[in-house]
PDB file of N, CA and C in Angstrom:
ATOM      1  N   UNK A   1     -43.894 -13.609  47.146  1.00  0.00           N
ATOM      2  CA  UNK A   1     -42.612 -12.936  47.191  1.00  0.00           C
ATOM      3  C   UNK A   1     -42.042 -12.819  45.781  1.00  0.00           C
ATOM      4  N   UNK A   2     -41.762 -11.568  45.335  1.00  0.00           N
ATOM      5  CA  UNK A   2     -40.899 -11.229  44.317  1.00  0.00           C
ATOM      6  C   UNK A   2     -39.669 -12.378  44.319  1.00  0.00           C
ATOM      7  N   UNK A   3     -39.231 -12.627  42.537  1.00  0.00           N
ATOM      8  CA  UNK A   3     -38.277 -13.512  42.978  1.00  0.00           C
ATOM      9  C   UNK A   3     -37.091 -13.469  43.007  1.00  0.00           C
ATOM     10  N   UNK A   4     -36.427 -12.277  43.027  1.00  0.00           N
ATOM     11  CA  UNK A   4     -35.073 -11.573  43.734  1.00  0.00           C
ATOM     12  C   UNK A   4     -35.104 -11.128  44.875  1.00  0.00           C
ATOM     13  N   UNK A   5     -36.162 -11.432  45.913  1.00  0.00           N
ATOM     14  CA  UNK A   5     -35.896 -11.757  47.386  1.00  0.00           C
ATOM     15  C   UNK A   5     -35.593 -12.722  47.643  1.00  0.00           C
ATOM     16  N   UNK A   6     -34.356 -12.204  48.601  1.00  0.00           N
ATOM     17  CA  UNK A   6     -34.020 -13.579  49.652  1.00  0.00           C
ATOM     18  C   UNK A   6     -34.586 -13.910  50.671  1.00  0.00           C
ATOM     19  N   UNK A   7     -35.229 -15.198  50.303  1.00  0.00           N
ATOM     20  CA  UNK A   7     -35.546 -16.304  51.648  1.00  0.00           C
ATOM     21  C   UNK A   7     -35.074 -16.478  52.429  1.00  0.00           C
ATOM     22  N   UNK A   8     -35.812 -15.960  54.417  1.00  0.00           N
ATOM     23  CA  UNK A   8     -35.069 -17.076  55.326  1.00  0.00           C
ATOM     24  C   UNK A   8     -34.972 -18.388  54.952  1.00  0.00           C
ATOM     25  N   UNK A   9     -33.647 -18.629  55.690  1.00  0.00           N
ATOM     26  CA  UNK A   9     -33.661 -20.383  55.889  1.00  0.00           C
ATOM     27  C   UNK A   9     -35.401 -20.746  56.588  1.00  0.00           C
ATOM     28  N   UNK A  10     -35.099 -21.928  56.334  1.00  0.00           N
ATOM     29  CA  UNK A  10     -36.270 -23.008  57.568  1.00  0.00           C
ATOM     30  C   UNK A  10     -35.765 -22.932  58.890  1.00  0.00           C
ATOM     31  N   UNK A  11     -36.445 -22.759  59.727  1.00  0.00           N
ATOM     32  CA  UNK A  11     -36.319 -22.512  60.996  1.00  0.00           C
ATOM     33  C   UNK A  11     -35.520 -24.071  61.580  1.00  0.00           C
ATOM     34  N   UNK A  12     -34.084 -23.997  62.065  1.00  0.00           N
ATOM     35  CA  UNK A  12     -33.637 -25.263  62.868  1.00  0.00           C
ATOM     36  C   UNK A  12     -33.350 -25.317  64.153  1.00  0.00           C
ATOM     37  N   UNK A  13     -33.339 -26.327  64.308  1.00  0.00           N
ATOM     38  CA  UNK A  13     -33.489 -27.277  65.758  1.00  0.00           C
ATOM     39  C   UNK A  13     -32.589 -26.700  66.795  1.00  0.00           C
ATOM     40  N   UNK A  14     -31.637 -25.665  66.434  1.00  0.00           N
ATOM     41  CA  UNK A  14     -30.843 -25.193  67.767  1.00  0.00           C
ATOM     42  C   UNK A  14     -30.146 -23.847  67.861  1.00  0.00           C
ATOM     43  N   UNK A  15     -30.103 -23.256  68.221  1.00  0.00           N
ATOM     44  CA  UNK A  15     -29.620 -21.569  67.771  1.00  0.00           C
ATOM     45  C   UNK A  15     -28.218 -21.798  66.966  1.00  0.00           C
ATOM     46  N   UNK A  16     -27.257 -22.403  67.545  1.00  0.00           N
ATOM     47  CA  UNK A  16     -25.802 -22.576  66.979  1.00  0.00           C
ATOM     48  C   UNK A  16     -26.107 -22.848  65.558  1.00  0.00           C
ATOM     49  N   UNK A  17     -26.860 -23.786  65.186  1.00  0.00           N
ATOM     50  CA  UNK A  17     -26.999 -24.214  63.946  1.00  0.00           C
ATOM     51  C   UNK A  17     -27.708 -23.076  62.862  1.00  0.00           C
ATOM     52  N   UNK A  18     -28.712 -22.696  63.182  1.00  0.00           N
ATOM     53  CA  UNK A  18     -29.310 -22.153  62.833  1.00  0.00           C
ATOM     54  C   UNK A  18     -28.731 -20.601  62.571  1.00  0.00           C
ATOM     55  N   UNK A  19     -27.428 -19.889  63.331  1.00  0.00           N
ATOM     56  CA  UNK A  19     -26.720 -19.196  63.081  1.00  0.00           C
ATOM     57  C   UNK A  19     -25.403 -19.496  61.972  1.00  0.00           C
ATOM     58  N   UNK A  20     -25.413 -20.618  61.758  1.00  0.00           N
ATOM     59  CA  UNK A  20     -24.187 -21.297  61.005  1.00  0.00           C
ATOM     60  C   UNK A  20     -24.888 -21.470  59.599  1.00  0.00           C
ATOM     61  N   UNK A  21     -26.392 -21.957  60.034  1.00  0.00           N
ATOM     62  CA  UNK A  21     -27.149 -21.763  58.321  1.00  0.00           C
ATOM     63  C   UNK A  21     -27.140 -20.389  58.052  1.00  0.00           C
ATOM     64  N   UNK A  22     -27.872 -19.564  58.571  1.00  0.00           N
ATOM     65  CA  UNK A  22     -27.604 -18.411  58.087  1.00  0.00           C
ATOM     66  C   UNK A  22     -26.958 -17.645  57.323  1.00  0.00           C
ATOM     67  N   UNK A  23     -25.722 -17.569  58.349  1.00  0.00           N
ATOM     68  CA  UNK A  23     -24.437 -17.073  57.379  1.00  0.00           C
ATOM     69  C   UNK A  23     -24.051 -17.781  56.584  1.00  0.00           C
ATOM     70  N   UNK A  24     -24.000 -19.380  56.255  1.00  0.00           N
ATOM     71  CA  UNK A  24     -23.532 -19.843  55.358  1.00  0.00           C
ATOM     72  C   UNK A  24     -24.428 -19.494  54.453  1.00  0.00           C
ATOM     73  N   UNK A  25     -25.571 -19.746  54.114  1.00  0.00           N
ATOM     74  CA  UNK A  25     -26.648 -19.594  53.362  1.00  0.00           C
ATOM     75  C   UNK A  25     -26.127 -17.765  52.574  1.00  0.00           C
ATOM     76  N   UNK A  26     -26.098 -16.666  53.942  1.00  0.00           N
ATOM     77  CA  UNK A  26     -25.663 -15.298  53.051  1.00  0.00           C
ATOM     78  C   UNK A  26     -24.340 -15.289  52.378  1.00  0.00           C
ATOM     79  N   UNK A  27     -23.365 -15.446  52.979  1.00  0.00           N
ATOM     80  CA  UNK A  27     -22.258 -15.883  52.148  1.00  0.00           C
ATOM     81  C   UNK A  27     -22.459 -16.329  50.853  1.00  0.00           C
ATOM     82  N   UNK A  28     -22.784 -17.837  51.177  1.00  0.00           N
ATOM     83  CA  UNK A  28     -22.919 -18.553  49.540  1.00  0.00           C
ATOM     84  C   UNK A  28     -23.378 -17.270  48.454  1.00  0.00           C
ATOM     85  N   UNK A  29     -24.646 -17.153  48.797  1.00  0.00           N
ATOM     86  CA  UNK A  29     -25.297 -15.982  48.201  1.00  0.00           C
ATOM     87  C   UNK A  29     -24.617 -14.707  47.532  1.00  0.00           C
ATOM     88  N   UNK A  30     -23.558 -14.079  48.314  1.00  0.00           N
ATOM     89  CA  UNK A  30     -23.009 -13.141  47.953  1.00  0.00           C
ATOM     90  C   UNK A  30     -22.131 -13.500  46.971  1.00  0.00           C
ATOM     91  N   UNK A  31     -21.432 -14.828  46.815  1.00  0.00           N
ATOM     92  CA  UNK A  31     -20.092 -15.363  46.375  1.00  0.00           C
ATOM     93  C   UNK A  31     -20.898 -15.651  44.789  1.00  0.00           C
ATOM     94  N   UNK A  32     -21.992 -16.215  44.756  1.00  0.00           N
ATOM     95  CA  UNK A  32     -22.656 -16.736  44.066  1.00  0.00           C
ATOM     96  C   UNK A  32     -23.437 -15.586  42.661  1.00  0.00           C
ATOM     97  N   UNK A  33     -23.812 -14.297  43.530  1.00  0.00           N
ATOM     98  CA  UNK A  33     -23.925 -13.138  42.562  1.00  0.00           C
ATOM     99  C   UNK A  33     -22.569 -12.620  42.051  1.00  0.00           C
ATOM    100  N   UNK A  34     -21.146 -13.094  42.749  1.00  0.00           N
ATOM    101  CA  UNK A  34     -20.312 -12.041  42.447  1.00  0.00           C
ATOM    102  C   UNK A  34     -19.094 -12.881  41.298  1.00  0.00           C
ATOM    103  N   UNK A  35     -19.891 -14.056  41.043  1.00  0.00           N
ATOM    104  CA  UNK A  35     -19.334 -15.154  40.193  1.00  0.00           C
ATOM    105  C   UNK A  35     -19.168 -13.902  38.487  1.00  0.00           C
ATOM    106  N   UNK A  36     -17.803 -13.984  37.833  1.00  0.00           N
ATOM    107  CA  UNK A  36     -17.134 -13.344  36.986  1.00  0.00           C
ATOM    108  C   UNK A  36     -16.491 -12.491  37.528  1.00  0.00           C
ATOM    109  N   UNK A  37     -16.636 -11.765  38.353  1.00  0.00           N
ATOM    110  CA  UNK A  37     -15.760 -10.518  38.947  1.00  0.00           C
ATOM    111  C   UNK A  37     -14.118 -10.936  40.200  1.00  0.00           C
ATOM    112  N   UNK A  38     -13.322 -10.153  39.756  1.00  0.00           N
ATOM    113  CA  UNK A  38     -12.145 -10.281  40.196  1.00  0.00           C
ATOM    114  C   UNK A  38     -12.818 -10.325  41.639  1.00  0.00           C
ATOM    115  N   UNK A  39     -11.704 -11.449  42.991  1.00  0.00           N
ATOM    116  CA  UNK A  39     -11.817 -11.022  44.298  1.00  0.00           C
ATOM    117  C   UNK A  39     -10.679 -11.433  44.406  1.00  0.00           C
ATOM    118  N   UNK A  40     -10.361 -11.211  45.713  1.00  0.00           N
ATOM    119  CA  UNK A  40      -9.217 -11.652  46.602  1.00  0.00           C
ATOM    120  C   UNK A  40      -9.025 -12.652  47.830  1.00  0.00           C
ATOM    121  N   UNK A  41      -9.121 -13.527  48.178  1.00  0.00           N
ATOM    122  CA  UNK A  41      -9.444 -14.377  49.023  1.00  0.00           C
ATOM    123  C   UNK A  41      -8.215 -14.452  50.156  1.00  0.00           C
ATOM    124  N   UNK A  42      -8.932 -14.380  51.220  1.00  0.00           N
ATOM    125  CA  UNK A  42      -7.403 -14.592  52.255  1.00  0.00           C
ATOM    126  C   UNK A  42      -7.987 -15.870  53.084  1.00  0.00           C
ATOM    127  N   UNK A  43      -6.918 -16.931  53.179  1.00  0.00           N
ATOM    128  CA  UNK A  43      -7.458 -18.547  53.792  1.00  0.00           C
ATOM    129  C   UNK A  43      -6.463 -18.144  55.420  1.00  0.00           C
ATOM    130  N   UNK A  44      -7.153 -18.949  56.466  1.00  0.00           N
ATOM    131  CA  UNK A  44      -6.396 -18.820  57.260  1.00  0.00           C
ATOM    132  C   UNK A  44      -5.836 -20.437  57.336  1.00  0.00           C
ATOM    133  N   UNK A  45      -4.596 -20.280  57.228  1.00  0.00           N
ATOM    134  CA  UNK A  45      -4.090 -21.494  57.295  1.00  0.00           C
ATOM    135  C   UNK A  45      -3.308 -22.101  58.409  1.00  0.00           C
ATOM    136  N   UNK A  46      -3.629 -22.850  59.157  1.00  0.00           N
ATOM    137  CA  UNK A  46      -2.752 -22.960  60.856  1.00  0.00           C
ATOM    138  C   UNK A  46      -3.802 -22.032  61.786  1.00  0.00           C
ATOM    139  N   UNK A  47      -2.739 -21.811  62.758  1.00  0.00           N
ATOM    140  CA  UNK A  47      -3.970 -20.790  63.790  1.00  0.00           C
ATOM    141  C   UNK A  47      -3.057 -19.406  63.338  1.00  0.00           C
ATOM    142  N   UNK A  48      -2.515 -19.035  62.486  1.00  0.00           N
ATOM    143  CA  UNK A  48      -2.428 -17.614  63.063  1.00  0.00           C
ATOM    144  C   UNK A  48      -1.436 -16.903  60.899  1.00  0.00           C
ATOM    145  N   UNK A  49      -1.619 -17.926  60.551  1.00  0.00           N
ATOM    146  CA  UNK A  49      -1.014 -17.803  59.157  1.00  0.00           C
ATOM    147  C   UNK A  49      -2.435 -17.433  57.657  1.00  0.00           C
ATOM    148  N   UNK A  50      -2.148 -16.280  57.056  1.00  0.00           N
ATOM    149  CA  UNK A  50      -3.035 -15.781  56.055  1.00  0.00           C
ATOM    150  C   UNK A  50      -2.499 -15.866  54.981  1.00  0.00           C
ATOM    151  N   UNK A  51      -2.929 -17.006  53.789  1.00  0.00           N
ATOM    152  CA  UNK A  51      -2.286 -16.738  52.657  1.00  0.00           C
ATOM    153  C   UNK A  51      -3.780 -16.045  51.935  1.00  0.00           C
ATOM    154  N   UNK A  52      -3.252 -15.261  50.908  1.00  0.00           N
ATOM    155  CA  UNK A  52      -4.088 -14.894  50.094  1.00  0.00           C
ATOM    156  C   UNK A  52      -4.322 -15.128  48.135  1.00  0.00           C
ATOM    157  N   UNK A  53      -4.896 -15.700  47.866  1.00  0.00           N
ATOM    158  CA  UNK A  53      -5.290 -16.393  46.434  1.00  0.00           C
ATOM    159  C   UNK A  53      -5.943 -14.730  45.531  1.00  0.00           C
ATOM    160  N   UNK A  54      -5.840 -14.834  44.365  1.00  0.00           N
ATOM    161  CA  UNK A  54      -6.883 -13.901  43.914  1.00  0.00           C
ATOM    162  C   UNK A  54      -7.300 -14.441  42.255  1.00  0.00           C
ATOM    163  N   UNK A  55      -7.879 -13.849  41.756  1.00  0.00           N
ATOM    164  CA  UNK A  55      -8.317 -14.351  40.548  1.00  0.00           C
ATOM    165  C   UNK A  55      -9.867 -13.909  39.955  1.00  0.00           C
ATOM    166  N   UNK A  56     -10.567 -14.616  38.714  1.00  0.00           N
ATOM    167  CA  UNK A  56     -11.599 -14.007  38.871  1.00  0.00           C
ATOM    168  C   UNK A  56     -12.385 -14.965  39.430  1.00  0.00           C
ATOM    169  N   UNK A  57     -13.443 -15.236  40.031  1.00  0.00           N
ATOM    170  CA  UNK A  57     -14.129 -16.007  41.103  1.00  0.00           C
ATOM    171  C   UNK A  57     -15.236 -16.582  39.766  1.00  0.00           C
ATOM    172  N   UNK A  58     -14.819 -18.106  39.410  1.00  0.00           N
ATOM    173  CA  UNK A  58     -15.144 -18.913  38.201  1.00  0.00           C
ATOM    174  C   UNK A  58     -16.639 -19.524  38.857  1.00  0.00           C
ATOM    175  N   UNK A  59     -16.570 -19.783  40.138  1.00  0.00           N
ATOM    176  CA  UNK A  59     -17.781 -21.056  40.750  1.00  0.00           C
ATOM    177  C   UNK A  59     -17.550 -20.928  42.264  1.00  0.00           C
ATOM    178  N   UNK A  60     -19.035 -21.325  42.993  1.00  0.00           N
ATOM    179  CA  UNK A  60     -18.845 -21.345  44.752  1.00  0.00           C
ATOM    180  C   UNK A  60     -20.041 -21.995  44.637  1.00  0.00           C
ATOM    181  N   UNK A  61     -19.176 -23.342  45.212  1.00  0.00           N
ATOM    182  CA  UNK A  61     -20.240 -24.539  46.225  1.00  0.00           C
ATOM    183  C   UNK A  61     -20.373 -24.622  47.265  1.00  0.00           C
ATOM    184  N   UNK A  62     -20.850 -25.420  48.081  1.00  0.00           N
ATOM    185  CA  UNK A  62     -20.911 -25.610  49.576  1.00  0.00           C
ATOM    186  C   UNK A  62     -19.533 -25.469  50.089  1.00  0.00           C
ATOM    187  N   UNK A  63     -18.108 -26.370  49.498  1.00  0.00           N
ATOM    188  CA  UNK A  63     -17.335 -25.916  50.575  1.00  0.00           C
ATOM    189  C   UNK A  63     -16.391 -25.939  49.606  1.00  0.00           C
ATOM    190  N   UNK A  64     -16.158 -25.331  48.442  1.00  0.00           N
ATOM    191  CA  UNK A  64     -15.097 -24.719  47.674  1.00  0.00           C
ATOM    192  C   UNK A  64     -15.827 -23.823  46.943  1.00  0.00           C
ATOM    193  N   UNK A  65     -14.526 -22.868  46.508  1.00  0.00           N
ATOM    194  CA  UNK A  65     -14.925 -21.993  45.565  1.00  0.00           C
ATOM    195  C   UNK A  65     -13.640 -21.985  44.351  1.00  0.00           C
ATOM    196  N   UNK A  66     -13.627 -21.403  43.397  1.00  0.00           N
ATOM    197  CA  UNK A  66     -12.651 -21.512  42.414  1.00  0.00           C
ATOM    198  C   UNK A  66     -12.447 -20.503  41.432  1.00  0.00           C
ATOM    199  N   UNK A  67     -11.066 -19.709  41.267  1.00  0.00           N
ATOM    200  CA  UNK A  67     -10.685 -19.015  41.054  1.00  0.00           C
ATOM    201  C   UNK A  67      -9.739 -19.057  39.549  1.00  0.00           C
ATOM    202  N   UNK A  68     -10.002 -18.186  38.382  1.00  0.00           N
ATOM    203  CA  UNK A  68      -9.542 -18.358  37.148  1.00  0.00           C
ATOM    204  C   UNK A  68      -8.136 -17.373  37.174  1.00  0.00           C
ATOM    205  N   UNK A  69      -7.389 -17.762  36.839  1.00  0.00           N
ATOM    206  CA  UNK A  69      -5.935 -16.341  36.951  1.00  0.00           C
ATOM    207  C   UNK A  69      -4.938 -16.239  35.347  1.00  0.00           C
ATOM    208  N   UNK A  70      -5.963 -15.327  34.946  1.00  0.00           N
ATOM    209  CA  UNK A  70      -6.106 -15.363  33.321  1.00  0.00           C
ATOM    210  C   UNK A  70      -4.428 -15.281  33.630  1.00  0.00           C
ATOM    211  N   UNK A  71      -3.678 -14.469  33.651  1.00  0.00           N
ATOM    212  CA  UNK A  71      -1.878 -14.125  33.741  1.00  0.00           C
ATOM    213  C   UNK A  71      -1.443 -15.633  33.234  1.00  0.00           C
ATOM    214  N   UNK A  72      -2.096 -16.423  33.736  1.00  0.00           N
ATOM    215  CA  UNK A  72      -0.828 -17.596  34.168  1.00  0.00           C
ATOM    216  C   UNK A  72      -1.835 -18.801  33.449  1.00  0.00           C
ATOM    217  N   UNK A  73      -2.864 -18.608  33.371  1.00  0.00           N
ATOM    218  CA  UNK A  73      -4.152 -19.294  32.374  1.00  0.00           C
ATOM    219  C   UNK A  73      -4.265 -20.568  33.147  1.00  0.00           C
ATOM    220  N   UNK A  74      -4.732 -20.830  34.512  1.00  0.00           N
ATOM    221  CA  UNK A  74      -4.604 -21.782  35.573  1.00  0.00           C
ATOM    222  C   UNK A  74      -6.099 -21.604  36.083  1.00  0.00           C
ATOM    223  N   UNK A  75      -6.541 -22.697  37.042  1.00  0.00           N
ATOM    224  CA  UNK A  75      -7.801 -22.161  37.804  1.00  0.00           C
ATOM    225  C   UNK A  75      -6.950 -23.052  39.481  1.00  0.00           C
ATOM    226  N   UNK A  76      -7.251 -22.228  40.109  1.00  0.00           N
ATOM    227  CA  UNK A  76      -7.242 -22.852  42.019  1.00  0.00           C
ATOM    228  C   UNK A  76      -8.543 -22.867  42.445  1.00  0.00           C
ATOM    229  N   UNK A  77      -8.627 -24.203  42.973  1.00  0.00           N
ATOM    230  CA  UNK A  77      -9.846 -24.581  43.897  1.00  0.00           C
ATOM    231  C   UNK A  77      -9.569 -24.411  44.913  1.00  0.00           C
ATOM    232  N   UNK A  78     -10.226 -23.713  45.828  1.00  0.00           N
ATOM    233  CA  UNK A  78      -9.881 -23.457  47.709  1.00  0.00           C
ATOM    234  C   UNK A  78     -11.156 -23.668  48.041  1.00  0.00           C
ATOM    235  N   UNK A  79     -10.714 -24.499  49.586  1.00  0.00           N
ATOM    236  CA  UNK A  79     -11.248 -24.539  50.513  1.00  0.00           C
ATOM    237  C   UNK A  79     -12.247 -23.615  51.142  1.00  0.00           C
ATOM    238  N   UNK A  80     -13.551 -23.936  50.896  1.00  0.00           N
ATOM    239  CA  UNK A  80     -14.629 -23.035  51.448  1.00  0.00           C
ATOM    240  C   UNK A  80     -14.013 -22.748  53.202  1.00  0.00           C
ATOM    241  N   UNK A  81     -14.303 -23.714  53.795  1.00  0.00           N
ATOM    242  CA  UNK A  81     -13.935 -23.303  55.255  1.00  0.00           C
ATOM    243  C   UNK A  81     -12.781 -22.741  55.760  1.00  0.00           C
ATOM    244  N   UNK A  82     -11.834 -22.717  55.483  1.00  0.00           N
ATOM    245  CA  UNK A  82     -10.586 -21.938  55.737  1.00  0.00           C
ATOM    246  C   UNK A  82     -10.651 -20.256  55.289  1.00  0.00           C
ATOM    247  N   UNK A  83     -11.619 -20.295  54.610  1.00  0.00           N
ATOM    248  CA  UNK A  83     -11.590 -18.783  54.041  1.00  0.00           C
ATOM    249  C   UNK A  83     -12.179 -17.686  54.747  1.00  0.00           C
ATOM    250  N   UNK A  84     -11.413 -16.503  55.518  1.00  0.00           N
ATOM    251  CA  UNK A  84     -11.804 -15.952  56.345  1.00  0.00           C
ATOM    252  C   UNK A  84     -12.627 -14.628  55.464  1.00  0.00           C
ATOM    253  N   UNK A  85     -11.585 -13.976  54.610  1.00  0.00           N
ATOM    254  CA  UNK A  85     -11.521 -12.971  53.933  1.00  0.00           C
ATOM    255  C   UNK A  85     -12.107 -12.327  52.291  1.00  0.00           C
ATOM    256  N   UNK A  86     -13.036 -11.978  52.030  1.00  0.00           N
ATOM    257  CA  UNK A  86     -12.739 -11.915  50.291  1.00  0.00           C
ATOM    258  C   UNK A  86     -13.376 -10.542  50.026  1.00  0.00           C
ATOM    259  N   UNK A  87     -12.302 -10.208  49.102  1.00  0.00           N
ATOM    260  CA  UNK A  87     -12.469  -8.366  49.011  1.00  0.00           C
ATOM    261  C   UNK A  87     -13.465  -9.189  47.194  1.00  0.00           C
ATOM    262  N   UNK A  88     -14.142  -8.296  46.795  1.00  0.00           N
ATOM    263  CA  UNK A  88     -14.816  -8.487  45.594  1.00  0.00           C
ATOM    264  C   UNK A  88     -14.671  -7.360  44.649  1.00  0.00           C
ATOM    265  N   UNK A  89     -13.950  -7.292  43.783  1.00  0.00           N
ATOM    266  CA  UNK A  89     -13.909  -5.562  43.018  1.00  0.00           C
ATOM    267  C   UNK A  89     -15.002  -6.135  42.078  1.00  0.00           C
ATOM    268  N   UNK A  90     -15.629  -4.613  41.903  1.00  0.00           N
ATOM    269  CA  UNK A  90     -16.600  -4.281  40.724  1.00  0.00           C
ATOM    270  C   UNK A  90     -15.994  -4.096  39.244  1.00  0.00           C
ATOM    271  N   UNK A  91     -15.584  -5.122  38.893  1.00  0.00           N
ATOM    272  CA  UNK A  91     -14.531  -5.344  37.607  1.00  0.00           C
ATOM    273  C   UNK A  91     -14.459  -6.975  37.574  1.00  0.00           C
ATOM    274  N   UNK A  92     -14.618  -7.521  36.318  1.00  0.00           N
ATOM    275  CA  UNK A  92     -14.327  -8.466  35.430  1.00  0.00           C
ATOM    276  C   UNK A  92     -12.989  -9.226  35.322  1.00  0.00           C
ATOM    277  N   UNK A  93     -12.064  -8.062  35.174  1.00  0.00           N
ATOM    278  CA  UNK A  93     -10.762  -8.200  34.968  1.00  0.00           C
ATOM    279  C   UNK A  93      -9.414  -7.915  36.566  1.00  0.00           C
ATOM    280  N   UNK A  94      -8.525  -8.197  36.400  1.00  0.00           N
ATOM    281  CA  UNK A  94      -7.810  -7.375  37.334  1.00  0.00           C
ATOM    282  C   UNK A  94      -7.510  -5.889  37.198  1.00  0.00           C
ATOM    283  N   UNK A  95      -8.136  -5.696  38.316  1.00  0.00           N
ATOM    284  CA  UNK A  95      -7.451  -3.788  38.568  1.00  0.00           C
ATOM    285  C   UNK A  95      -6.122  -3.680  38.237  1.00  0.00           C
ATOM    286  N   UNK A  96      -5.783  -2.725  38.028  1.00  0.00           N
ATOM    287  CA  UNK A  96      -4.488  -2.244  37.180  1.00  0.00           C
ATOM    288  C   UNK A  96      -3.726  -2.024  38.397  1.00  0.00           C
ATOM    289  N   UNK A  97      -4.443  -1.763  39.033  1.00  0.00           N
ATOM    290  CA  UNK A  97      -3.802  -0.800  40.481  1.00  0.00           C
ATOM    291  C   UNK A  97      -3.423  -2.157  41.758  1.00  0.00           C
ATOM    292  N   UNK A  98      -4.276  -2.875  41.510  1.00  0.00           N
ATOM    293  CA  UNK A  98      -3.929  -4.059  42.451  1.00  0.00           C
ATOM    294  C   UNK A  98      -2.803  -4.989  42.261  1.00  0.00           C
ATOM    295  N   UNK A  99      -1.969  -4.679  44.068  1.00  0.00           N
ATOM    296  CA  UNK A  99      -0.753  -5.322  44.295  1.00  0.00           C
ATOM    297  C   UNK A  99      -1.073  -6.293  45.158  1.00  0.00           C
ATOM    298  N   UNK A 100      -0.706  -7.468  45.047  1.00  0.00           N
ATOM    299  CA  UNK A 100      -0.596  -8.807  45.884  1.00  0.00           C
ATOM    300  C   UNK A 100      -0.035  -8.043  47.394  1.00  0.00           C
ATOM    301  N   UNK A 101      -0.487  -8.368  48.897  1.00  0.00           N
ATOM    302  CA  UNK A 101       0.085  -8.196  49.589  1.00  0.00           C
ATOM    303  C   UNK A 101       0.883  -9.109  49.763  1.00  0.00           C
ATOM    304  N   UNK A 102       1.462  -9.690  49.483  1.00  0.00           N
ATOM    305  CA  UNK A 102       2.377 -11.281  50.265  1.00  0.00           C
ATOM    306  C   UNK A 102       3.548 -10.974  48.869  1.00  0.00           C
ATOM    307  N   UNK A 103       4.713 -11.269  49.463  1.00  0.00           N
ATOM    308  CA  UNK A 103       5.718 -10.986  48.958  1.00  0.00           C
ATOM    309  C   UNK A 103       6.141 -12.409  47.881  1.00  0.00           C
ATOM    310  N   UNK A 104       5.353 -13.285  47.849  1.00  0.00           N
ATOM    311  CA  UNK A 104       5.262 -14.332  46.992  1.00  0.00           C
ATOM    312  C   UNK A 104       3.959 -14.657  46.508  1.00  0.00           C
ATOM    313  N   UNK A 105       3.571 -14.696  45.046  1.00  0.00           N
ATOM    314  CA  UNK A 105       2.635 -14.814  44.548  1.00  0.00           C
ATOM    315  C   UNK A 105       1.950 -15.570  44.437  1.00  0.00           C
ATOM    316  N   UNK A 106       1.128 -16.135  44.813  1.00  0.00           N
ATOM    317  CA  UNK A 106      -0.079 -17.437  44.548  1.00  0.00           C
ATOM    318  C   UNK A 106       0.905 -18.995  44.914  1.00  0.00           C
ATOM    319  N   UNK A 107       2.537 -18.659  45.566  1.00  0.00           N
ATOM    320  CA  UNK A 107       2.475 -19.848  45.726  1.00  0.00           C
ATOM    321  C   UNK A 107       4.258 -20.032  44.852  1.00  0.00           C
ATOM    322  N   UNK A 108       4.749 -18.751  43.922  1.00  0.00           N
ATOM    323  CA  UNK A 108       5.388 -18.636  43.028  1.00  0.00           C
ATOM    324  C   UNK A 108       6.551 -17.456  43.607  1.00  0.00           C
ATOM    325  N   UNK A 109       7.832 -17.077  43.489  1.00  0.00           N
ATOM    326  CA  UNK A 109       8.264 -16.590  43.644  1.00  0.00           C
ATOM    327  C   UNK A 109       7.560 -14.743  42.799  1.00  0.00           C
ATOM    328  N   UNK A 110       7.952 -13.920  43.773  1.00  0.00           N
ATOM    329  CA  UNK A 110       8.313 -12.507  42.385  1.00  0.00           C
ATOM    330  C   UNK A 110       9.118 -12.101  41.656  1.00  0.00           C
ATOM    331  N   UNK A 111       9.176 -11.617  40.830  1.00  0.00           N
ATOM    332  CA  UNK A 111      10.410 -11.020  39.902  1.00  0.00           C
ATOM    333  C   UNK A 111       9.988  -9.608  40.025  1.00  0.00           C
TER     334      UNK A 111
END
C-alpha cells in the first residue's frame, strides 16, 4: 500500500465498537491533516446547549484538541468528546468575512 492510504482499523470484537473505532480513527484523521488551518468548533454542552470555540486548530489527540486565537494571543484546549461540530476553512488565518454566531465571544463579552 502506497503510504498516503488510509488503513482499516483491525477488525474488533463487537460491531458497536468497531463502529466507534472507525469514526474515531476518521475523524482524528481529518482533524490531524487540517492542523494550521482556521476551524470552528461547536461543543455540545448539557443536553441541548452549543457553544462554539474557533481559532486556528494548533494539535488533536485522542480526546482534546487545541485551538490558537492569534486576536487575543491565547490557546483553548477542548474536549474531544463533547465536540459535535467543526467547520474547517481552507485558510491559515481568519476569514475576513467570518462572524462568530453566539452573541458572546469565546467566553468574553462583544463590543
Amino acid at each position: 500500500m502506497p503510504e498516503n492510504t488510509i488503513r482499516p482499523p483491525a477488525p474488533p470484537t463487537d460491531a458497536a465498537q468497531a463502529r466507534a473505532d472507525y469514526y474515531s480513527q476518521s475523524f482524528l484523521e481529518v482533524l490531524a491533516k487540517s492542523i494550521g488551518n482556521f476551524v470552528v468548533c461547536e461543543f455540545l454542552i448539557g443536553s441541548n446547549t452549543l457553544v462554539e470555540k474557533y481559532g486556528i486548530l494548533t494539535s488533536a489527540g485522542n480526546n482534546y484538541l487545541t485551538l490558537y486565537d492569534r486576536e487575543y494571543d491565547n490557546t483553548t484546549v477542548c474536549d474531544f468528546y463533547s465536540l459535535k461540530f467543526i467547520t474547517i476553512y481552507n485558510t491559515k488565518v481568519r476569514p475576513p468575512q467570518f462572524v462568530p454566531r453566539q452573541q458572546f465571544r469565546q467566553g468574553t463579552r462583544m463590543r
